[in-house]
N, C-alpha and C. Protein backbone atom coordinates (compact mmCIF):
# COMPACT_ATOMS: atom_id res chain seq x y z
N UNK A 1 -7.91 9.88 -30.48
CA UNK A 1 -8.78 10.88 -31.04
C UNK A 1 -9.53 10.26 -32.22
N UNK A 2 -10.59 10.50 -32.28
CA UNK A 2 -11.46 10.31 -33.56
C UNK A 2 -11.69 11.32 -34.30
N UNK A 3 -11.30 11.18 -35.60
CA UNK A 3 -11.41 12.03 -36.56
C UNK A 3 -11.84 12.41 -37.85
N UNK A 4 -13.54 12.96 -38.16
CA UNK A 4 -13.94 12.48 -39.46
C UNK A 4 -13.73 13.60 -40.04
N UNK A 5 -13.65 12.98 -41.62
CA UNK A 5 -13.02 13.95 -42.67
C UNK A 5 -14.17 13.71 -43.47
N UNK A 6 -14.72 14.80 -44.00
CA UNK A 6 -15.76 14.85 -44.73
C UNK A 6 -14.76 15.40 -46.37
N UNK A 7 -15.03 14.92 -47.43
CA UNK A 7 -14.55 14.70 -48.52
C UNK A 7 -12.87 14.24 -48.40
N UNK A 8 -13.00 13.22 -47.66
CA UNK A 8 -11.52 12.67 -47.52
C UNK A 8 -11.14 12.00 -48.60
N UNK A 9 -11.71 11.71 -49.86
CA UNK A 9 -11.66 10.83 -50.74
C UNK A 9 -11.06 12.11 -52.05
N UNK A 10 -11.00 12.99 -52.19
CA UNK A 10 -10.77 13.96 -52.83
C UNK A 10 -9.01 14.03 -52.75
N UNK A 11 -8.50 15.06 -53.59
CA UNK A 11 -7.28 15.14 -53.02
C UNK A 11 -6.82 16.17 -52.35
N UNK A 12 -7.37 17.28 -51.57
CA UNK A 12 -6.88 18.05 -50.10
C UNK A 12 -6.96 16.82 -49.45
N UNK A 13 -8.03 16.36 -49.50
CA UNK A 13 -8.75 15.67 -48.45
C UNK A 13 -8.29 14.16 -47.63
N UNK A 14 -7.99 13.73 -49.03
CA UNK A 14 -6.90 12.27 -48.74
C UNK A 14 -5.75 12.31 -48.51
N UNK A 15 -4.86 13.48 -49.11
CA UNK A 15 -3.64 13.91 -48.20
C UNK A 15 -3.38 13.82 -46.86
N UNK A 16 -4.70 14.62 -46.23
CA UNK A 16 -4.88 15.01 -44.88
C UNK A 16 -5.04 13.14 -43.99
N UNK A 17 -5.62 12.87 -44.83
CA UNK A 17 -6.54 11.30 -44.20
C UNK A 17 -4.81 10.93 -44.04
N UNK A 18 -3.86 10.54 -44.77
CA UNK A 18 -3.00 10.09 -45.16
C UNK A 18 -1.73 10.23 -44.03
N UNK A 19 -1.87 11.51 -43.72
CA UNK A 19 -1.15 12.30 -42.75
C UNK A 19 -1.54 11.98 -41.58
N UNK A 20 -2.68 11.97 -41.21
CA UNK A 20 -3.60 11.31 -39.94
C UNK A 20 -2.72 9.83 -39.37
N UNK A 21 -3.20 9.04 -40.63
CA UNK A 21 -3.37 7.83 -40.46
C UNK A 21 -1.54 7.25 -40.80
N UNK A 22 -0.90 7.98 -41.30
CA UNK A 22 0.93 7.55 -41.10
C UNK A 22 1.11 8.21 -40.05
N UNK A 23 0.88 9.23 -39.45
CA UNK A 23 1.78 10.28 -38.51
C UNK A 23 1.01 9.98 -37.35
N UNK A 24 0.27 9.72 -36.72
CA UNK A 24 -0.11 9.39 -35.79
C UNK A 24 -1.19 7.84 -34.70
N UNK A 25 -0.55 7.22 -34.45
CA UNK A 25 -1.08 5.86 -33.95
C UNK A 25 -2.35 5.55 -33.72
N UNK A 26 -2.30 7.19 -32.38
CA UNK A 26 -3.90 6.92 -31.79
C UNK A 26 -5.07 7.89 -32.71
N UNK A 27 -4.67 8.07 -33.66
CA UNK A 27 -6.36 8.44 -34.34
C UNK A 27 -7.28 7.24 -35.33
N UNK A 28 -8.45 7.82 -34.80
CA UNK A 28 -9.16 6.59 -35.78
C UNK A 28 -9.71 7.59 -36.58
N UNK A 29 -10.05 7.28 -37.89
CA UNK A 29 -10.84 8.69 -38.77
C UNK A 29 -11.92 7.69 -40.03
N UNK A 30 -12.63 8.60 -39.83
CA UNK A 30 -14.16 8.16 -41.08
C UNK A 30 -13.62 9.43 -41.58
N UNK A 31 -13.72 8.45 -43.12
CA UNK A 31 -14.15 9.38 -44.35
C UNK A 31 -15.02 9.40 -44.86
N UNK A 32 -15.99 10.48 -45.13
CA UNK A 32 -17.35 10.59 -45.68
C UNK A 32 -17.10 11.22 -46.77
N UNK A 33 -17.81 10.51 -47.72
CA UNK A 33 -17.15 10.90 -49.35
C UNK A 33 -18.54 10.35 -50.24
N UNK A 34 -18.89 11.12 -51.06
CA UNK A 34 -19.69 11.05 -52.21
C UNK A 34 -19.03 10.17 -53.66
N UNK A 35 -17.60 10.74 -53.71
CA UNK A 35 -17.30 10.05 -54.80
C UNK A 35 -17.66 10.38 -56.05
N UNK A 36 -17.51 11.84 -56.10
CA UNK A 36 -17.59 12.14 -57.56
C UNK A 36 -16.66 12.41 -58.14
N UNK A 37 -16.75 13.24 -59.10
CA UNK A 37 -15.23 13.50 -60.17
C UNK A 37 -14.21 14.07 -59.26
N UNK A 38 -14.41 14.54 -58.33
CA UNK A 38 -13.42 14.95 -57.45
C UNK A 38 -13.12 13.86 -56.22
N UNK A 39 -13.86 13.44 -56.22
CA UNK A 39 -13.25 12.06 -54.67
C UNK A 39 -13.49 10.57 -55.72
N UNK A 40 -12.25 9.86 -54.88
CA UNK A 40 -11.76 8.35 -55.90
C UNK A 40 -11.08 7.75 -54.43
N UNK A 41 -11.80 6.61 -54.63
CA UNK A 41 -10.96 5.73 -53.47
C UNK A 41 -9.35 5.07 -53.63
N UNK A 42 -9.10 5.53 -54.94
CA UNK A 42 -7.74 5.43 -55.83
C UNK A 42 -6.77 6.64 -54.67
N UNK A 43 -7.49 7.43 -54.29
CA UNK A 43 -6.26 9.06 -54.15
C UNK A 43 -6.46 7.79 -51.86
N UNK A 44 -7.17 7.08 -51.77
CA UNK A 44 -6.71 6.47 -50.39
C UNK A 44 -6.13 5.12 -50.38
N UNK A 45 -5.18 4.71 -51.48
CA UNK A 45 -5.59 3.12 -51.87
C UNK A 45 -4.23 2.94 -50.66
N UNK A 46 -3.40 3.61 -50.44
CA UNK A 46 -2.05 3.22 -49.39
C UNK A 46 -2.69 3.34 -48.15
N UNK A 47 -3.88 3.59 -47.60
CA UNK A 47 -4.10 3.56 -46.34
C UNK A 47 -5.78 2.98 -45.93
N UNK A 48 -6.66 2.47 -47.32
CA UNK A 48 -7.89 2.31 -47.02
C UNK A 48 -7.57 1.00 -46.06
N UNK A 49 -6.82 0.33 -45.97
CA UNK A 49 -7.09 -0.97 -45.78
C UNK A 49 -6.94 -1.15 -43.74
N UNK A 50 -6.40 0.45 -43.70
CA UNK A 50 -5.91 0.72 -42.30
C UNK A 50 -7.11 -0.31 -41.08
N UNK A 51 -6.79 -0.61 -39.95
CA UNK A 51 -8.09 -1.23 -39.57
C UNK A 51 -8.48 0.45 -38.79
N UNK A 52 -8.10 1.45 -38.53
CA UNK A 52 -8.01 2.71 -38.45
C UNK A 52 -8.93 3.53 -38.78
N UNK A 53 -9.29 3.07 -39.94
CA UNK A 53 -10.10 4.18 -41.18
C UNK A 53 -11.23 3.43 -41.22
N UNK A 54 -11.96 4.30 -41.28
CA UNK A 54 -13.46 3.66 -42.03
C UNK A 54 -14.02 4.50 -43.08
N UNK A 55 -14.34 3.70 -44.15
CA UNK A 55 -15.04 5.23 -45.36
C UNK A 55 -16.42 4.38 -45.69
N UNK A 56 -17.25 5.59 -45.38
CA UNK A 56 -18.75 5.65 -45.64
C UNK A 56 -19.15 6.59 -47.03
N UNK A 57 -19.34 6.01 -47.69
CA UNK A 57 -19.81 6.75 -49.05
C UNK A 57 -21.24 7.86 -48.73
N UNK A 58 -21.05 8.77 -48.95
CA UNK A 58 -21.91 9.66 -49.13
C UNK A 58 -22.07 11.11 -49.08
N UNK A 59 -23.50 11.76 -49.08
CA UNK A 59 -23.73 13.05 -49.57
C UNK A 59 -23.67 13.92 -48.16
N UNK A 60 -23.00 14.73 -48.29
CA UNK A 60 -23.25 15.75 -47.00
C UNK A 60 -24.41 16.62 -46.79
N UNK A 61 -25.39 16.10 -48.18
CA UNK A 61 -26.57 16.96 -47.82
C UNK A 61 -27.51 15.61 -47.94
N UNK A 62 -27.04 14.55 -47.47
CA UNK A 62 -28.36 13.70 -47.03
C UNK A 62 -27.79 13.65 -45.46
N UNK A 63 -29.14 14.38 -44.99
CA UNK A 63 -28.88 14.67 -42.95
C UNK A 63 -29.25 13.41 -42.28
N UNK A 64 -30.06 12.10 -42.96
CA UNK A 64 -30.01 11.89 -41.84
C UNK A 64 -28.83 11.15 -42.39
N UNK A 65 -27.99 10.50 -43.31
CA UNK A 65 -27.25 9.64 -43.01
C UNK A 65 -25.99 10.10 -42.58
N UNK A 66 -25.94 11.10 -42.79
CA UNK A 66 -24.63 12.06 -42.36
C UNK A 66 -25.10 12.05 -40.70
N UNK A 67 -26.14 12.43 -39.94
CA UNK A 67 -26.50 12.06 -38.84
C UNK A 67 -25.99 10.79 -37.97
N UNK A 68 -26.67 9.49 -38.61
CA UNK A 68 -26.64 8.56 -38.25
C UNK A 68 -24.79 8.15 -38.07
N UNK A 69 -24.36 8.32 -39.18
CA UNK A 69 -22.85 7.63 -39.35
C UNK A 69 -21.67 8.72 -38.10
N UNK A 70 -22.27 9.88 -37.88
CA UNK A 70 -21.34 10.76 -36.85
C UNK A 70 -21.96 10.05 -35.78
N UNK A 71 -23.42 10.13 -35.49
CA UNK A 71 -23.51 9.38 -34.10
C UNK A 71 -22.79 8.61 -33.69
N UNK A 72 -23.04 7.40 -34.55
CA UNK A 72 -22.47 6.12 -34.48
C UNK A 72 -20.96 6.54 -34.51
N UNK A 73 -20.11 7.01 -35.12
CA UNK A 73 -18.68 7.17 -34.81
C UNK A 73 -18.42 8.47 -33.85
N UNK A 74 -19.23 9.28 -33.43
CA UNK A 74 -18.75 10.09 -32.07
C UNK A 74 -17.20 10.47 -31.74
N UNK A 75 -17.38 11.94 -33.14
CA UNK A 75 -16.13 11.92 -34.13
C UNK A 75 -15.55 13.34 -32.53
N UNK A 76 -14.18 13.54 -32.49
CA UNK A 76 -13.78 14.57 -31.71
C UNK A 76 -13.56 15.92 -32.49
N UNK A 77 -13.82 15.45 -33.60
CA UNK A 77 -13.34 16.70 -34.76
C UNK A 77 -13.94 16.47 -36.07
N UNK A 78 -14.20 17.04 -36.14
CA UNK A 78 -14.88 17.24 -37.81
C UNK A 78 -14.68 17.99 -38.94
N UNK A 79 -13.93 17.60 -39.95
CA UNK A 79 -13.14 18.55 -40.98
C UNK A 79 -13.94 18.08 -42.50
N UNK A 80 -13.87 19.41 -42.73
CA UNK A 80 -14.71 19.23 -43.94
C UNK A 80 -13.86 20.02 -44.98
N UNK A 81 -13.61 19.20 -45.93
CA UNK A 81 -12.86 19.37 -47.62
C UNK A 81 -14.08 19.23 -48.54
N UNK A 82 -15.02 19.32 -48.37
CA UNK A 82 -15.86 18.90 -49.33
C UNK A 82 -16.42 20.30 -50.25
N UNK A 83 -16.51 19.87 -51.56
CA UNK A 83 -16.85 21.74 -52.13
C UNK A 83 -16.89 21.16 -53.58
N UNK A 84 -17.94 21.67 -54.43
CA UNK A 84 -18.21 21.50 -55.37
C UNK A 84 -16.66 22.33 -56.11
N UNK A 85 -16.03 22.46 -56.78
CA UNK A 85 -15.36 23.07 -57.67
C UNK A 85 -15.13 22.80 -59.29
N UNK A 86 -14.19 23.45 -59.84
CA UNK A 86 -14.02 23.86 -61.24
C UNK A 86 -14.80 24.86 -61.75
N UNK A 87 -14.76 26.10 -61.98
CA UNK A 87 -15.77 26.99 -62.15
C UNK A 87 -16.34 26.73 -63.55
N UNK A 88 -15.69 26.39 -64.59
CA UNK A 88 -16.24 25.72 -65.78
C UNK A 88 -17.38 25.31 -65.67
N UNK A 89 -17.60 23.94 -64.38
CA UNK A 89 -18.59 23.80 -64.36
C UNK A 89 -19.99 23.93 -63.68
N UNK A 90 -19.38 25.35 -62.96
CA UNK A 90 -20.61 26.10 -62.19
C UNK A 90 -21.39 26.87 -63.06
N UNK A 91 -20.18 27.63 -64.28
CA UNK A 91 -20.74 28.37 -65.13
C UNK A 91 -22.17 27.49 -65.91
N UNK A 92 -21.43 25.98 -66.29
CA UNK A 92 -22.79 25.45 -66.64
C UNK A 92 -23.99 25.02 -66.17
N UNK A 93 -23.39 24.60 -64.84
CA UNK A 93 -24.63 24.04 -64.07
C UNK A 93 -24.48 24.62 -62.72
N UNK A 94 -24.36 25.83 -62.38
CA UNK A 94 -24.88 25.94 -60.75
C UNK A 94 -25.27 25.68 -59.73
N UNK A 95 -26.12 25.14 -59.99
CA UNK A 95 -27.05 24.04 -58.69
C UNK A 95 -26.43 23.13 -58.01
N UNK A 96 -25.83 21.82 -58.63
CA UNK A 96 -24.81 21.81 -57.77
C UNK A 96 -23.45 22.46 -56.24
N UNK A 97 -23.04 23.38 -57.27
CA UNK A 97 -22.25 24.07 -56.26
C UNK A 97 -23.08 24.92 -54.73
N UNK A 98 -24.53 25.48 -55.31
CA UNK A 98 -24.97 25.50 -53.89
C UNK A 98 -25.58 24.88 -53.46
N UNK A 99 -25.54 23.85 -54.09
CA UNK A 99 -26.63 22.14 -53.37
C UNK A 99 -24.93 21.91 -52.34
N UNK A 100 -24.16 21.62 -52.43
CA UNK A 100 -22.71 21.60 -52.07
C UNK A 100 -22.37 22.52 -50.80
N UNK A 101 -21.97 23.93 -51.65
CA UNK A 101 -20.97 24.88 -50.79
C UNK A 101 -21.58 25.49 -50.26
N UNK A 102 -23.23 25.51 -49.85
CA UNK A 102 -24.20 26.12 -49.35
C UNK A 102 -24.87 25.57 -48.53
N UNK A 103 -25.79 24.77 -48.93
CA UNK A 103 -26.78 23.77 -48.11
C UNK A 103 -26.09 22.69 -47.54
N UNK A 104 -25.19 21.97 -48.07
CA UNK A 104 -24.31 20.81 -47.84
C UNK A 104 -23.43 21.02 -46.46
N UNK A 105 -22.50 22.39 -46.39
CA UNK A 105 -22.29 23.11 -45.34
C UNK A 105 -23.14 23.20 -44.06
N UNK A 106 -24.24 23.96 -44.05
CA UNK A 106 -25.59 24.29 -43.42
C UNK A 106 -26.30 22.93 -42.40
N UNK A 107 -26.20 21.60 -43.59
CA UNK A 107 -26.73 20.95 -42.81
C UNK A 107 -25.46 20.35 -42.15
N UNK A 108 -24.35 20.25 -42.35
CA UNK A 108 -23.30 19.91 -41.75
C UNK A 108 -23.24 20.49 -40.27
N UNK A 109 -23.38 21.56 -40.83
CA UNK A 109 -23.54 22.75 -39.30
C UNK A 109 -24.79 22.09 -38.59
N UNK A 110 -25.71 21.69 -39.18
CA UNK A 110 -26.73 21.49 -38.21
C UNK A 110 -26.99 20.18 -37.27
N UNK A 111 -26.05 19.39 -38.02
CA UNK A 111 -25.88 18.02 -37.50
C UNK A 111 -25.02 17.83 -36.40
N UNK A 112 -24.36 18.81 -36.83
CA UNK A 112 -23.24 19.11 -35.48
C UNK A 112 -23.28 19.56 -34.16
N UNK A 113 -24.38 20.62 -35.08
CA UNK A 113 -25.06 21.17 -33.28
C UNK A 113 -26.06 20.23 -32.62
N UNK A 114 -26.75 19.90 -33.52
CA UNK A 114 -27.87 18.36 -32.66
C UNK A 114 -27.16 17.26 -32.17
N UNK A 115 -25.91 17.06 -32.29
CA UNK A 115 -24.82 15.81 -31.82
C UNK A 115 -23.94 16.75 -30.64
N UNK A 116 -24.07 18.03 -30.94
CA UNK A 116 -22.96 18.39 -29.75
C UNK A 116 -21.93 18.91 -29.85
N UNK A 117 -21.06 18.27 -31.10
CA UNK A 117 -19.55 18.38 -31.59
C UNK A 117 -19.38 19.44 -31.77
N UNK A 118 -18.16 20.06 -31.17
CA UNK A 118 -17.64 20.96 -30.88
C UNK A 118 -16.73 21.68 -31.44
N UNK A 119 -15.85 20.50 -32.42
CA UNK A 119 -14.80 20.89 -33.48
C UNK A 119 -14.94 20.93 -34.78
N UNK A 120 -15.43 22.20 -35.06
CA UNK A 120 -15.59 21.43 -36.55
C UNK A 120 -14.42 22.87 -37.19
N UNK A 121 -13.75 21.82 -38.60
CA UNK A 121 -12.65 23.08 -39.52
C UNK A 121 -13.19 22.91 -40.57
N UNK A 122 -13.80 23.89 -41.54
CA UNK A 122 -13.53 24.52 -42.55
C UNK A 122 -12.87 24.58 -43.46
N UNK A 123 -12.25 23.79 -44.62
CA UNK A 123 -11.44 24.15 -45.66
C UNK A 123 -11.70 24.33 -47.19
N UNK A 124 -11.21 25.09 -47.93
CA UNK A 124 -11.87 24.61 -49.14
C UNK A 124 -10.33 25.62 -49.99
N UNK A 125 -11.24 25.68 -51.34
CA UNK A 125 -10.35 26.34 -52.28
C UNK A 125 -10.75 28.24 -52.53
N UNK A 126 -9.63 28.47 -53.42
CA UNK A 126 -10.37 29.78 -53.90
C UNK A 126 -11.50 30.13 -54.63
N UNK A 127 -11.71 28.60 -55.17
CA UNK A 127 -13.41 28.99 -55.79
C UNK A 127 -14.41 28.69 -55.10
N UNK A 128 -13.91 28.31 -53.79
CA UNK A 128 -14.92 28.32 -52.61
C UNK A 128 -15.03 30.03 -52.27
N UNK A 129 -13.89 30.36 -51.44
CA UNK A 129 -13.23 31.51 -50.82
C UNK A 129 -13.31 32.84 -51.42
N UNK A 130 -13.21 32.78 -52.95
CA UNK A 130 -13.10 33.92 -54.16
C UNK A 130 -11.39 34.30 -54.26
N UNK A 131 -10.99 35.27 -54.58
CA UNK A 131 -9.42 35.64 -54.94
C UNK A 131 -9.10 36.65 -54.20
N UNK A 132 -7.80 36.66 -54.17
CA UNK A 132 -7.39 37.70 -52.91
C UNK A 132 -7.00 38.48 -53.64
N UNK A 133 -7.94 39.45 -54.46
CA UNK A 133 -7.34 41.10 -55.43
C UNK A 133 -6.70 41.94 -54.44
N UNK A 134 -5.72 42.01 -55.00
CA UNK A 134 -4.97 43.30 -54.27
C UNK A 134 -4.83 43.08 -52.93
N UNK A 135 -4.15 41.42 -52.61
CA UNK A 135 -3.46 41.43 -51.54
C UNK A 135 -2.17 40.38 -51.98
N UNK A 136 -1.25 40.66 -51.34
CA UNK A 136 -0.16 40.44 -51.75
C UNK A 136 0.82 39.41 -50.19
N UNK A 137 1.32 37.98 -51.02
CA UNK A 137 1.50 37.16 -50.09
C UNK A 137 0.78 36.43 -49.40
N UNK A 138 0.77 36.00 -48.38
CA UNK A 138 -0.27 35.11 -47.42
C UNK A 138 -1.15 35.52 -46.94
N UNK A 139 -2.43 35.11 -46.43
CA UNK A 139 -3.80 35.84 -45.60
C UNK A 139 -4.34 34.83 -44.81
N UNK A 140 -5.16 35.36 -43.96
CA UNK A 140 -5.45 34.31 -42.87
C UNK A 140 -7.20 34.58 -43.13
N UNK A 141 -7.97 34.04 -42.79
CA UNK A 141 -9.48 34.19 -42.84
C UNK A 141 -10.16 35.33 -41.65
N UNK A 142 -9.37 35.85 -40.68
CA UNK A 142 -9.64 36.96 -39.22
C UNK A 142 -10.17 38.63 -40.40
């Protein structure tokens, strides 16, 4: 299976890479990562060297290279951790987060459908998601 992780360089994200790439033989996985205050090639340093892994630095809202690099790896699944967070610093600067958790998404979606790919997951945090007021215990997204 091929498997790209979009903000795999983060830490949901490199966990997951981590888990991939110890727990199972036959996956190969690209990480697509920007590398900002939230993604560090430090949180993949036990598994970058995998011949397994490949990490491509970059923005999920530049389409074509996000284009080009799924072509070229002709991923079976596509998981995306990627999400502007810390609300601190949305309060200051906004733009970001929907240059990110908005458009960044969007064209993700759109690259996907012009390639075909079929799997794509969704993950993020509660300052993606918002807070679960007045629910109590676990929730599912249905």
């Amino acid at each position: 299976m091929r498997a790209t992780v979009l903000g795999g360089a983060g830490f949901m994200g490199s966990n997951f890479v981590r888990h991939l790439i110890k727990g199972f033989s036959d996956v190969h996985v690209l990480v697509y990562d920007k590398l900002t205050y939230a993604g560090r090639l430090e949180n993949l340093r036990d598994v970058i060297k995998s011949p397994r892994l490949r990490f491509v630095r970059g923005d999920i809202c530049n389409e074509e290279l996000l284009e080009q690099v799924l072509k070229e790896f002709q991923p079976d699944v596509v998981i995306n951790f990627v999400a502007e967070t810390h609300v601190d610093r949305s309060i200051n600067d906004p733009a970001p987060f929907l240059r990110t958790n908005v458009f960044g998404v969007f064209t993700v979606l759109e690259v996907l459908r012009r390639l075909d790919v079929d799997k794509f997951i969704h993950l993020s945090t509660d300052e993606v998601y918002g807070d679960l007021y007045g629910v109590a215990g676990e929730t599912d997204e249905s």
